[in-house]
C-alpha atoms as a PDB file:
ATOM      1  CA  UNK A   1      60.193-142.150  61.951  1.00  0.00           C
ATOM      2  CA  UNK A   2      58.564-138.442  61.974  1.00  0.00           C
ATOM      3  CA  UNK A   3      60.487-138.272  65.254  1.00  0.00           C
ATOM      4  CA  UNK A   4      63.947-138.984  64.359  1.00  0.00           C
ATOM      5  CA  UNK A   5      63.289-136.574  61.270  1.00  0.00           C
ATOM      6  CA  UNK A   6      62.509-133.953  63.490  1.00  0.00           C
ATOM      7  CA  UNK A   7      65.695-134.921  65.793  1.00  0.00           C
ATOM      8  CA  UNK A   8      67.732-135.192  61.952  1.00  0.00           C
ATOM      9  CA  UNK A   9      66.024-131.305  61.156  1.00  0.00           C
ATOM     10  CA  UNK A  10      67.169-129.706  64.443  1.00  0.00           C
ATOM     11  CA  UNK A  11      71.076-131.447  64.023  1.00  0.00           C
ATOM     12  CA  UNK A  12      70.579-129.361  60.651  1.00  0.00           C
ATOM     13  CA  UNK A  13      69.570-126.797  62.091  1.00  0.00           C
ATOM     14  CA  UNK A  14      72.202-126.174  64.463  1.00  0.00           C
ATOM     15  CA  UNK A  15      75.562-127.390  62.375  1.00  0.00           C
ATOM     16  CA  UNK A  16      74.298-124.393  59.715  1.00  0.00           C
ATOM     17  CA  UNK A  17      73.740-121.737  62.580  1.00  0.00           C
ATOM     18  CA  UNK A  18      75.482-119.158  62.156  1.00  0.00           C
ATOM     19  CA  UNK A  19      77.561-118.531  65.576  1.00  0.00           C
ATOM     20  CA  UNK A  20      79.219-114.472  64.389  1.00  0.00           C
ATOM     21  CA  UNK A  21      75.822-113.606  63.521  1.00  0.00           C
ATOM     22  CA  UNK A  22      73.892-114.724  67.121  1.00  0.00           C
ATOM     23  CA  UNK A  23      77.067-113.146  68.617  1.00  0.00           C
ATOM     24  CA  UNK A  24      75.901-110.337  67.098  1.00  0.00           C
ATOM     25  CA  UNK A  25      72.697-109.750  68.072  1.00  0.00           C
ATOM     26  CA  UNK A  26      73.873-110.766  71.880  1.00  0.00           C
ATOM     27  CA  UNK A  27      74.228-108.173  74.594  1.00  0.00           C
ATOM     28  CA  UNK A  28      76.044-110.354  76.747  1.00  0.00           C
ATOM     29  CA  UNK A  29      78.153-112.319  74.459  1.00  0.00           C
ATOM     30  CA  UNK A  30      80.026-114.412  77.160  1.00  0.00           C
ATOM     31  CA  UNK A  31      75.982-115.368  78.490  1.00  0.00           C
ATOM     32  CA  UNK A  32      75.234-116.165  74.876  1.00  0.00           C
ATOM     33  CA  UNK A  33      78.204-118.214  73.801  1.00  0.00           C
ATOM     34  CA  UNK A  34      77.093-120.257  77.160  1.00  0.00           C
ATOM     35  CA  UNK A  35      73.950-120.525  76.321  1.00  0.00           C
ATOM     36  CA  UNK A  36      75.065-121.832  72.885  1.00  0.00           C
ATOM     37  CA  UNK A  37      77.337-124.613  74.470  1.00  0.00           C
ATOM     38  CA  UNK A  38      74.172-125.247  76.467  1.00  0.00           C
ATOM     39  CA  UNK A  39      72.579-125.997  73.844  1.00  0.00           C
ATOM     40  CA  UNK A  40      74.476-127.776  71.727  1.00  0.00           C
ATOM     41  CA  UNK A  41      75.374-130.031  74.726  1.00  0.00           C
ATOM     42  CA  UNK A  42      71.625-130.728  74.944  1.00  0.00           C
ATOM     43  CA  UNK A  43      71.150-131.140  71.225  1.00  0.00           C
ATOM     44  CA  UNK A  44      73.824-133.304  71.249  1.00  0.00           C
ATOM     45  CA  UNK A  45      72.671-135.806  73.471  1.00  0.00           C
ATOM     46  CA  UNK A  46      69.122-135.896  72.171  1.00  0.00           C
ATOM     47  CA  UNK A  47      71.065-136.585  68.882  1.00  0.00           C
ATOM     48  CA  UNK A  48      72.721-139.669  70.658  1.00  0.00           C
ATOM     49  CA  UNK A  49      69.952-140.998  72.064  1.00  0.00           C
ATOM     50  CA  UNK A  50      67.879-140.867  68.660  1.00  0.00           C
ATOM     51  CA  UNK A  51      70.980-142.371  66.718  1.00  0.00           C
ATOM     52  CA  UNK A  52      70.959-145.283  69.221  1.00  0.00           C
ATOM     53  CA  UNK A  53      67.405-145.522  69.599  1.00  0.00           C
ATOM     54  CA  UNK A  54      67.393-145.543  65.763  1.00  0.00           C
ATOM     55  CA  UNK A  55      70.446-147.888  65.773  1.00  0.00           C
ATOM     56  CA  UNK A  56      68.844-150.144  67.610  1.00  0.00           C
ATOM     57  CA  UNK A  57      65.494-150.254  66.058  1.00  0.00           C
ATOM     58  CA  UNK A  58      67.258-150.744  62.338  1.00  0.00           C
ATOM     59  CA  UNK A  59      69.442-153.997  63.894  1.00  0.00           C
ATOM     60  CA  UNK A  60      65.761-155.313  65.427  1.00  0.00           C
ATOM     61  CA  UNK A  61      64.273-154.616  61.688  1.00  0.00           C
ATOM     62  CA  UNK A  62      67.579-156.470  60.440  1.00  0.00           C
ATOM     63  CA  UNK A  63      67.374-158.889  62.487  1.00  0.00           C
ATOM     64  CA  UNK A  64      63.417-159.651  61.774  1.00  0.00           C
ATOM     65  CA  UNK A  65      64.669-159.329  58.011  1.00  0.00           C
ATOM     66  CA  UNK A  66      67.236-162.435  58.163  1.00  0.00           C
ATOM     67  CA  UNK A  67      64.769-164.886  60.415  1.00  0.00           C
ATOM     68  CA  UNK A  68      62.355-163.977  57.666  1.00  0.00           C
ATOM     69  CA  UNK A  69      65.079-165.404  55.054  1.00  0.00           C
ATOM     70  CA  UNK A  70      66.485-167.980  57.392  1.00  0.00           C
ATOM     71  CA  UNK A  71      62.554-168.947  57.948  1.00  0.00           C
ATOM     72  CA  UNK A  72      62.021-168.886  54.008  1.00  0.00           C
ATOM     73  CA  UNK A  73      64.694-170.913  53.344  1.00  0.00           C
ATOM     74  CA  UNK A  74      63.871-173.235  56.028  1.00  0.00           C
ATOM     75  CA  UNK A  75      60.343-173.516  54.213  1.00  0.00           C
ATOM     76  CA  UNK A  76      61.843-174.126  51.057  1.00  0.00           C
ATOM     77  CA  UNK A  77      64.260-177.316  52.480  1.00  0.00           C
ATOM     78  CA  UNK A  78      61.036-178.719  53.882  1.00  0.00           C
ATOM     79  CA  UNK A  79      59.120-178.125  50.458  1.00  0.00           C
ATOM     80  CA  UNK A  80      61.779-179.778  48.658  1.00  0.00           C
ATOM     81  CA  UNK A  81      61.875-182.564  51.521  1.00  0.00           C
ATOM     82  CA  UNK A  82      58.031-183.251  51.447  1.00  0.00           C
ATOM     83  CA  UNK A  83      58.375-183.599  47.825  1.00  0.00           C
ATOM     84  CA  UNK A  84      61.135-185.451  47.605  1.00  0.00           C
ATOM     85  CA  UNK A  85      59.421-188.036  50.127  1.00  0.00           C
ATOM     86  CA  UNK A  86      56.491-187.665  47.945  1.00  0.00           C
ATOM     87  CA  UNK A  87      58.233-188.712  44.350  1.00  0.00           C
ATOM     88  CA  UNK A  88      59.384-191.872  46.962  1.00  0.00           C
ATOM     89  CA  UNK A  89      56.098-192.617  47.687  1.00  0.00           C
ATOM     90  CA  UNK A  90      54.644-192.531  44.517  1.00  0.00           C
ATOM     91  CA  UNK A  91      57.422-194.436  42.476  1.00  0.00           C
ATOM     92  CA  UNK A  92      56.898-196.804  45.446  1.00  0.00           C
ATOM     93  CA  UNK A  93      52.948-196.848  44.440  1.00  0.00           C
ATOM     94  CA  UNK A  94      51.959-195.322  47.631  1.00  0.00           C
ATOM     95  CA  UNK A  95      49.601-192.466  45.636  1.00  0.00           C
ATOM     96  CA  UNK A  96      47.748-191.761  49.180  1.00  0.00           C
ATOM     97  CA  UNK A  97      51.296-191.378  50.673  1.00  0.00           C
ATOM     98  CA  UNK A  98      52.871-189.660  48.285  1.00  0.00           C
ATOM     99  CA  UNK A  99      49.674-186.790  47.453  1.00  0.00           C
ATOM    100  CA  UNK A 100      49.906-186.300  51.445  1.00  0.00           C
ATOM    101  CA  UNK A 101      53.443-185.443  51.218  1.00  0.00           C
ATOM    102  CA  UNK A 102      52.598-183.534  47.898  1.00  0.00           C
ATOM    103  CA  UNK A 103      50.038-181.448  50.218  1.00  0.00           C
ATOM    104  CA  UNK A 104      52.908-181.134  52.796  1.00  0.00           C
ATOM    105  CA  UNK A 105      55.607-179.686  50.079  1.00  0.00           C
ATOM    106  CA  UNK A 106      52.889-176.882  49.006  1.00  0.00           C
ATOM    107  CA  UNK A 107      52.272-176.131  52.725  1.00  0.00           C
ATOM    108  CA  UNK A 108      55.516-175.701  52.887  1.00  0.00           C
ATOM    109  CA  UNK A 109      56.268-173.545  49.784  1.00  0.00           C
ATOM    110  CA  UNK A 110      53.194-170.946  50.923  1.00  0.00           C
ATOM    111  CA  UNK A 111      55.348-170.717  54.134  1.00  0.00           C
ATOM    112  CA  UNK A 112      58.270-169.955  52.055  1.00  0.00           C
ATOM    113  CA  UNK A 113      56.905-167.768  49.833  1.00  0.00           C
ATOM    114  CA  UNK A 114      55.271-165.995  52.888  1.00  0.00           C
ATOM    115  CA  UNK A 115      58.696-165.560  54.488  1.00  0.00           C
ATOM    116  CA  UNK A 116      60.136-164.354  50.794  1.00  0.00           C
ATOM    117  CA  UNK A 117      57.495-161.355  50.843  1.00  0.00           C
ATOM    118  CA  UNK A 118      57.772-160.381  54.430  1.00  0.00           C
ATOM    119  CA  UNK A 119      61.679-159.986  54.040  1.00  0.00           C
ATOM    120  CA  UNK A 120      61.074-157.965  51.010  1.00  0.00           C
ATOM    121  CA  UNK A 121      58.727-155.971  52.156  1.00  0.00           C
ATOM    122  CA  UNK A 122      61.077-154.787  55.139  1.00  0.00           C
ATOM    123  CA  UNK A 123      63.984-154.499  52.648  1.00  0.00           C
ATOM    124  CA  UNK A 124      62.955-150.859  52.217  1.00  0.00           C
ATOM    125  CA  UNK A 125      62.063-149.282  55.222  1.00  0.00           C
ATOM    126  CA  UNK A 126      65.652-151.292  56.311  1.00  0.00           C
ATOM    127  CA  UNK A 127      67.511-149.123  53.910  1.00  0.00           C
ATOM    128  CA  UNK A 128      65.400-145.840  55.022  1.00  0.00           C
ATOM    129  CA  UNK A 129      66.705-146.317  58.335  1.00  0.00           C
ATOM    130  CA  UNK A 130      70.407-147.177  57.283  1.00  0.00           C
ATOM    131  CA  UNK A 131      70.041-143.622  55.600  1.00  0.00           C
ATOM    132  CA  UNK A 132      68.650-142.212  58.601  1.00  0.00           C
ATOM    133  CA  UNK A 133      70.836-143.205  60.803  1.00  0.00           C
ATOM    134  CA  UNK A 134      73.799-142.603  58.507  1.00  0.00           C
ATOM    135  CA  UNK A 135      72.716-139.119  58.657  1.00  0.00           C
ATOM    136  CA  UNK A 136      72.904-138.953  62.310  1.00  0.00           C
ATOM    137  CA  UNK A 137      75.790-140.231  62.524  1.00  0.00           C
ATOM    138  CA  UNK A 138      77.114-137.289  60.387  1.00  0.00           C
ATOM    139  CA  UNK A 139      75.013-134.928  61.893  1.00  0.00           C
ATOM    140  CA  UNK A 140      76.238-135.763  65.513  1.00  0.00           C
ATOM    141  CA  UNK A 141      79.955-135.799  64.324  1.00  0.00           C
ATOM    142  CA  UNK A 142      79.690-132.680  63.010  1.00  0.00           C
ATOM    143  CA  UNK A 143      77.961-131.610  66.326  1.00  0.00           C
ATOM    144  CA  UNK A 144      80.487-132.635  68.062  1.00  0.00           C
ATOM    145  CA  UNK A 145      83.230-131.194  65.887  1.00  0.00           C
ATOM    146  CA  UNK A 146      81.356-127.468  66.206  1.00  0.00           C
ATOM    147  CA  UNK A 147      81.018-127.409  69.829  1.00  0.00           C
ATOM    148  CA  UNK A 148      84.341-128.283  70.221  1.00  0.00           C
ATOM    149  CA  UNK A 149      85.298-125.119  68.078  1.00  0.00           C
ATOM    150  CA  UNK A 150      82.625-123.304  69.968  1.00  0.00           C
ATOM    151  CA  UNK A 151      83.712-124.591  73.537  1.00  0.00           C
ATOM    152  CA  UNK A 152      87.456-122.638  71.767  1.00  0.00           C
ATOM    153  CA  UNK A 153      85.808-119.906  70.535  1.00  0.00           C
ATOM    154  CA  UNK A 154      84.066-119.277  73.732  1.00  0.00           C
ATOM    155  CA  UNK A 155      87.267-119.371  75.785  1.00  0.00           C
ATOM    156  CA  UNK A 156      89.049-116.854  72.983  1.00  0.00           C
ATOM    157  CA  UNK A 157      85.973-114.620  72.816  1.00  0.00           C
ATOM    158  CA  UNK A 158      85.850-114.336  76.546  1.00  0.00           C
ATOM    159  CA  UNK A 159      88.957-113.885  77.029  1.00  0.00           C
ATOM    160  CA  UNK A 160      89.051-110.994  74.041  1.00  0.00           C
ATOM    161  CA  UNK A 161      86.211-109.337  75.992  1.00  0.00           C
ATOM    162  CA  UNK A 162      87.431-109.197  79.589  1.00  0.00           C
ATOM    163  CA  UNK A 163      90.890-107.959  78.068  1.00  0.00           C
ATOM    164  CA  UNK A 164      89.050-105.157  75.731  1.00  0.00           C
ATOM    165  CA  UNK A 165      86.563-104.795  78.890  1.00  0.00           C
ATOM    166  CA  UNK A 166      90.077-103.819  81.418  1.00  0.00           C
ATOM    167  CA  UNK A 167      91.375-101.854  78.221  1.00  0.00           C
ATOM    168  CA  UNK A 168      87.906-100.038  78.799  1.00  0.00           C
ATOM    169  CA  UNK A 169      88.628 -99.482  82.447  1.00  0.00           C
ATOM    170  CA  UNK A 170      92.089 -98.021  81.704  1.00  0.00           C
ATOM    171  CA  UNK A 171      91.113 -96.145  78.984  1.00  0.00           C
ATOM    172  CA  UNK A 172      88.783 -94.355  81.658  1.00  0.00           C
ATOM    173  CA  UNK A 173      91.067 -93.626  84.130  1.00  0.00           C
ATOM    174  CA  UNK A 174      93.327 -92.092  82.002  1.00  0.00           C
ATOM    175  CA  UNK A 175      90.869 -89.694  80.442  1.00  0.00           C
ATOM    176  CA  UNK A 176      89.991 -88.916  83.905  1.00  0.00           C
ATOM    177  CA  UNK A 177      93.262 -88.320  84.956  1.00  0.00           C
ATOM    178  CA  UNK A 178      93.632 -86.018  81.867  1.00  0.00           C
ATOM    179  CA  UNK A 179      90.299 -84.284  82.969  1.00  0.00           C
ATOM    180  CA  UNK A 180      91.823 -83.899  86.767  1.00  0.00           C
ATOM    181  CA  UNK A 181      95.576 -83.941  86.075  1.00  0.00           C
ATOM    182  CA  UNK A 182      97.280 -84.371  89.426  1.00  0.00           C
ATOM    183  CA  UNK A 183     100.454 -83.092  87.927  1.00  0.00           C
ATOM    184  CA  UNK A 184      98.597 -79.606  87.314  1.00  0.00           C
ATOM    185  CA  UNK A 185      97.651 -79.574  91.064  1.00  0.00           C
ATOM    186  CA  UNK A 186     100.712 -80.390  91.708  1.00  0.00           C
ATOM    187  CA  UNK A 187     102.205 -77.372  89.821  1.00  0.00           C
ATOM    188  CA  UNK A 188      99.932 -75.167  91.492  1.00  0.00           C
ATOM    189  CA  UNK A 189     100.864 -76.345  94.737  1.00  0.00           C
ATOM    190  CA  UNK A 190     104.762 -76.098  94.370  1.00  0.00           C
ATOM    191  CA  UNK A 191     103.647 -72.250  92.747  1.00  0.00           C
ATOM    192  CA  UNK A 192     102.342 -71.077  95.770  1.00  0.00           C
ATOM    193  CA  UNK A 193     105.643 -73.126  97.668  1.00  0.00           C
ATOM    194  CA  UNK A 194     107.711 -70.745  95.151  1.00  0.00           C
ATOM    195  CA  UNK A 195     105.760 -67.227  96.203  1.00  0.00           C
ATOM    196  CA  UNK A 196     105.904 -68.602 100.084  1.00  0.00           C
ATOM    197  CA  UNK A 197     109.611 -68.801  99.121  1.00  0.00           C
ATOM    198  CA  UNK A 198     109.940 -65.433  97.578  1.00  0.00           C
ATOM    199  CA  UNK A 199     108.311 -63.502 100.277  1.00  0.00           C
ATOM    200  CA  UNK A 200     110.609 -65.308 102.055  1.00  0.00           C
ATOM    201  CA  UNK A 201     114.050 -63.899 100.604  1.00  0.00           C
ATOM    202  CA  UNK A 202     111.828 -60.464  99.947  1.00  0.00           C
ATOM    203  CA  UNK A 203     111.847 -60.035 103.889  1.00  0.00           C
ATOM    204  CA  UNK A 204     114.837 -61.184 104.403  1.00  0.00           C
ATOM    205  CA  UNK A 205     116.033 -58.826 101.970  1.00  0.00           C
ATOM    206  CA  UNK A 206     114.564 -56.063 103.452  1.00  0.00           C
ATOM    207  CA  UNK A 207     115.830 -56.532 106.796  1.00  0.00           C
ATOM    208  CA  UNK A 208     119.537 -57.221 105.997  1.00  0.00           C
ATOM    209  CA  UNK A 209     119.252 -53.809 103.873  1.00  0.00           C
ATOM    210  CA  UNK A 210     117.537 -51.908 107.061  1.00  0.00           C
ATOM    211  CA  UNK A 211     120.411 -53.014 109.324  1.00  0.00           C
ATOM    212  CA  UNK A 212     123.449 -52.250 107.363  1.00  0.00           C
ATOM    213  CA  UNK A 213     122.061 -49.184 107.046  1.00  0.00           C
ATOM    214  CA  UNK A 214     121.489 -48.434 110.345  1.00  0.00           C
ATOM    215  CA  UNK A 215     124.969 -49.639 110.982  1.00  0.00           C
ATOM    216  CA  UNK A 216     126.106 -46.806 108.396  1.00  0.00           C
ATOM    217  CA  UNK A 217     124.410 -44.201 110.366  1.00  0.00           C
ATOM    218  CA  UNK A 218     125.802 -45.543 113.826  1.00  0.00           C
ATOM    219  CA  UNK A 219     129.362 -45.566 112.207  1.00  0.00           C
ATOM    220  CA  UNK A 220     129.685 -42.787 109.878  1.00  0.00           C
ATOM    221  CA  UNK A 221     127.546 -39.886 111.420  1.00  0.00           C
ATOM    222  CA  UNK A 222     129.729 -37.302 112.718  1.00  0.00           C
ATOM    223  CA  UNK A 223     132.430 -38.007 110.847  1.00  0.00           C
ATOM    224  CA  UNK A 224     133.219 -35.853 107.475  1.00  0.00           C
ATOM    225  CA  UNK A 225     133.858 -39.194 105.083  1.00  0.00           C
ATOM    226  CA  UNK A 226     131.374 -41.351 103.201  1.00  0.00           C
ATOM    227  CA  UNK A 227     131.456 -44.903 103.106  1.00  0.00           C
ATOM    228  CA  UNK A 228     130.833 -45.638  99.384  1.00  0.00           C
ATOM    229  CA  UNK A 229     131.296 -48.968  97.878  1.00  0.00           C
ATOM    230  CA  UNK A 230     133.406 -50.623 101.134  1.00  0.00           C
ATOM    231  CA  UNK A 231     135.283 -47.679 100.685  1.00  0.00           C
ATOM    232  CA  UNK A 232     136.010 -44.658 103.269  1.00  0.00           C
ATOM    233  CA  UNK A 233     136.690 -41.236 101.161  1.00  0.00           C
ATOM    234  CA  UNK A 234     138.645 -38.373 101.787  1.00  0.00           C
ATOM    235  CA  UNK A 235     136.558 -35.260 102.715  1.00  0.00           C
ATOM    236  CA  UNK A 236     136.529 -33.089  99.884  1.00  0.00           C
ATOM    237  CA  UNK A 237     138.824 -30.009  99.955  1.00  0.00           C
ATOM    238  CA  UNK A 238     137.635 -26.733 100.819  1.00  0.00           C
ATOM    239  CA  UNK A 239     139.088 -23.130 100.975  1.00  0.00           C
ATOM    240  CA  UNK A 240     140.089 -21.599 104.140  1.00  0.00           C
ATOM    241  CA  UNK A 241     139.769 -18.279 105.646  1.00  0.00           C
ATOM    242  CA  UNK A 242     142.478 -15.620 105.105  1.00  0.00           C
ATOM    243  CA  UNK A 243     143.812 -16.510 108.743  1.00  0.00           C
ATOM    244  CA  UNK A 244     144.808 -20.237 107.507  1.00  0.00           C
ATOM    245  CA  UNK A 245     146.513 -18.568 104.809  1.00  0.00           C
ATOM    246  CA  UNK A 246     148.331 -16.103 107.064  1.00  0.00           C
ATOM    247  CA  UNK A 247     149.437 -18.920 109.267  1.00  0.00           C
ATOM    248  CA  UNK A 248     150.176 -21.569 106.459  1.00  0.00           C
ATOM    249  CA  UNK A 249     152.543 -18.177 105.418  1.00  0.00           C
ATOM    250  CA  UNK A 250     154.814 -17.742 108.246  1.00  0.00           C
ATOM    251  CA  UNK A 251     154.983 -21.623 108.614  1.00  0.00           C
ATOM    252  CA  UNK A 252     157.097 -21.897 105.773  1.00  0.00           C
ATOM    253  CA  UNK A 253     159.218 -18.136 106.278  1.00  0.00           C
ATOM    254  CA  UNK A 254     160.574 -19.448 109.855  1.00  0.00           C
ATOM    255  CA  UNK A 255     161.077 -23.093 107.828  1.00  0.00           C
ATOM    256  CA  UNK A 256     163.394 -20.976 105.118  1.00  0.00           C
ATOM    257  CA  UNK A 257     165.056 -18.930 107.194  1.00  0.00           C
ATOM    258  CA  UNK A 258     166.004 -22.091 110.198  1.00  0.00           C
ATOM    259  CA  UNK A 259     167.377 -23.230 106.720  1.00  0.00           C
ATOM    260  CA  UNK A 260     169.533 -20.269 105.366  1.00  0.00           C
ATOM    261  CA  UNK A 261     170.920 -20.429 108.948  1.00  0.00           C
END
């Protein structure tokens, strides 16, 4: 009996645990919801095997308690038979007859009443078990009940923790990539691309400039115009000498007088 208390105390025990609370305290909380289901799995079949142990002992008591009654009443028919035989007897003037049946019919009634006490006396200790094993049957439905809901909760919980556990992992990268940004090496890289470039056109520049004007000098040096702009000017005008003037003079005397002519 102490033993299927104890068995009744730890089905207690475990339907009032608090799951959040050990979850809690675990490190691992995938290892400790296992553990858990472990547990309860194990607790659950003790709890079987003490409700069926106790199951069977109460239908053994049960059944001890009705032969006890069958057995009393059995008694009691044979009481009343010996003394019905013996009232025979004795009407019939038998008295040796009849006071041996007499002796019969009280045998018989201390068997009855024998049988009577014995099935009373079990009565109680029959209804403590009924209770006891009522209790396990409640206990191991409800055992079965929470580790069905912890077999769920398990499965949810896991799968919450390897989700927030990648979420972790992601997290991680990105803060590294915003600690090493390959987008600023990146920019750095096409900066120097861009100053490459620019020398580049700065060279290039510099020799296209150098050759036209050497070309200038080639074309235009021992002439008296200036290229300027695409453009070829007229040499500016300067004075001549007093012989110019002189011959610029009769020019245009031998053009007026060919003319008055």
């Amino acid at each position: 009996m102490a033993e299927k208390q104890s068995i009744l105390g730890r089905i207690a025990q475990l339907t009032r645990a608090n799951i959040n609370a050990l979850l809690d305290r675990a490190e691992d909380p995938e290892k400790m919801l296992d553990q858990l289901v472990r547990d309860y799995t194990s607790s659950i079949a003790e709890a079987r095997e003490a409700v069926a142990q106790t199951i069977g002992n109460l239908r053994l008591a049960e059944k001890d308690h009705d032969a006890d009654l069958a057995e009393a009443k059995d008694w009691g028919n044979k009481a009343l038979a010996a003394s019905t035989k013996a009232d025979q007897l004795r009407a019939g003037g038998d008295e040796a007859g009849a006071d041996k049946w007499d002796s019969l019919a009280k045998i018989a009634i201390t068997k009855q009443i024998a049988a009577e006490n014995e099935a009373k006396s079990a009565e109680p200790m029959i209804d403590s078990q009924r209770q006891v094993v009522e209790q396990l049957k409640t206990g191991l439905t409800q055992m079965e009940a929470r580790l069905g809901d912890l077999k769920s909760r398990r499965d949810a919980l896991v799968a919450r923790q390897k989700s927030a556990q990648a979420q972790v992992k992601v997290q991680g990268a990105i803060r590294s990539i915003n600690v090493m940004d390959p987008t600023s090496e990146l920019a750095r890289y096409e900066d120097q691309v861009r100053r490459i470039e620019a020398q580049a056109e700065g060279q290039a520049e510099l020799a296209g400039t150098s050759l036209e004007a050497q070309f200038r000098h080639d074309r235009g040096g021992g002439s008296s115009g200036r290229a300027q702009g695409g453009r070829l000017l007229r040499p500016a005008f300067r004075p001549g000498t007093g012989a110019d003037h002189r011959r610029r003079g009769r020019r245009r005397l031998c053009r007026s007088q060919g003319a008055g002519r």
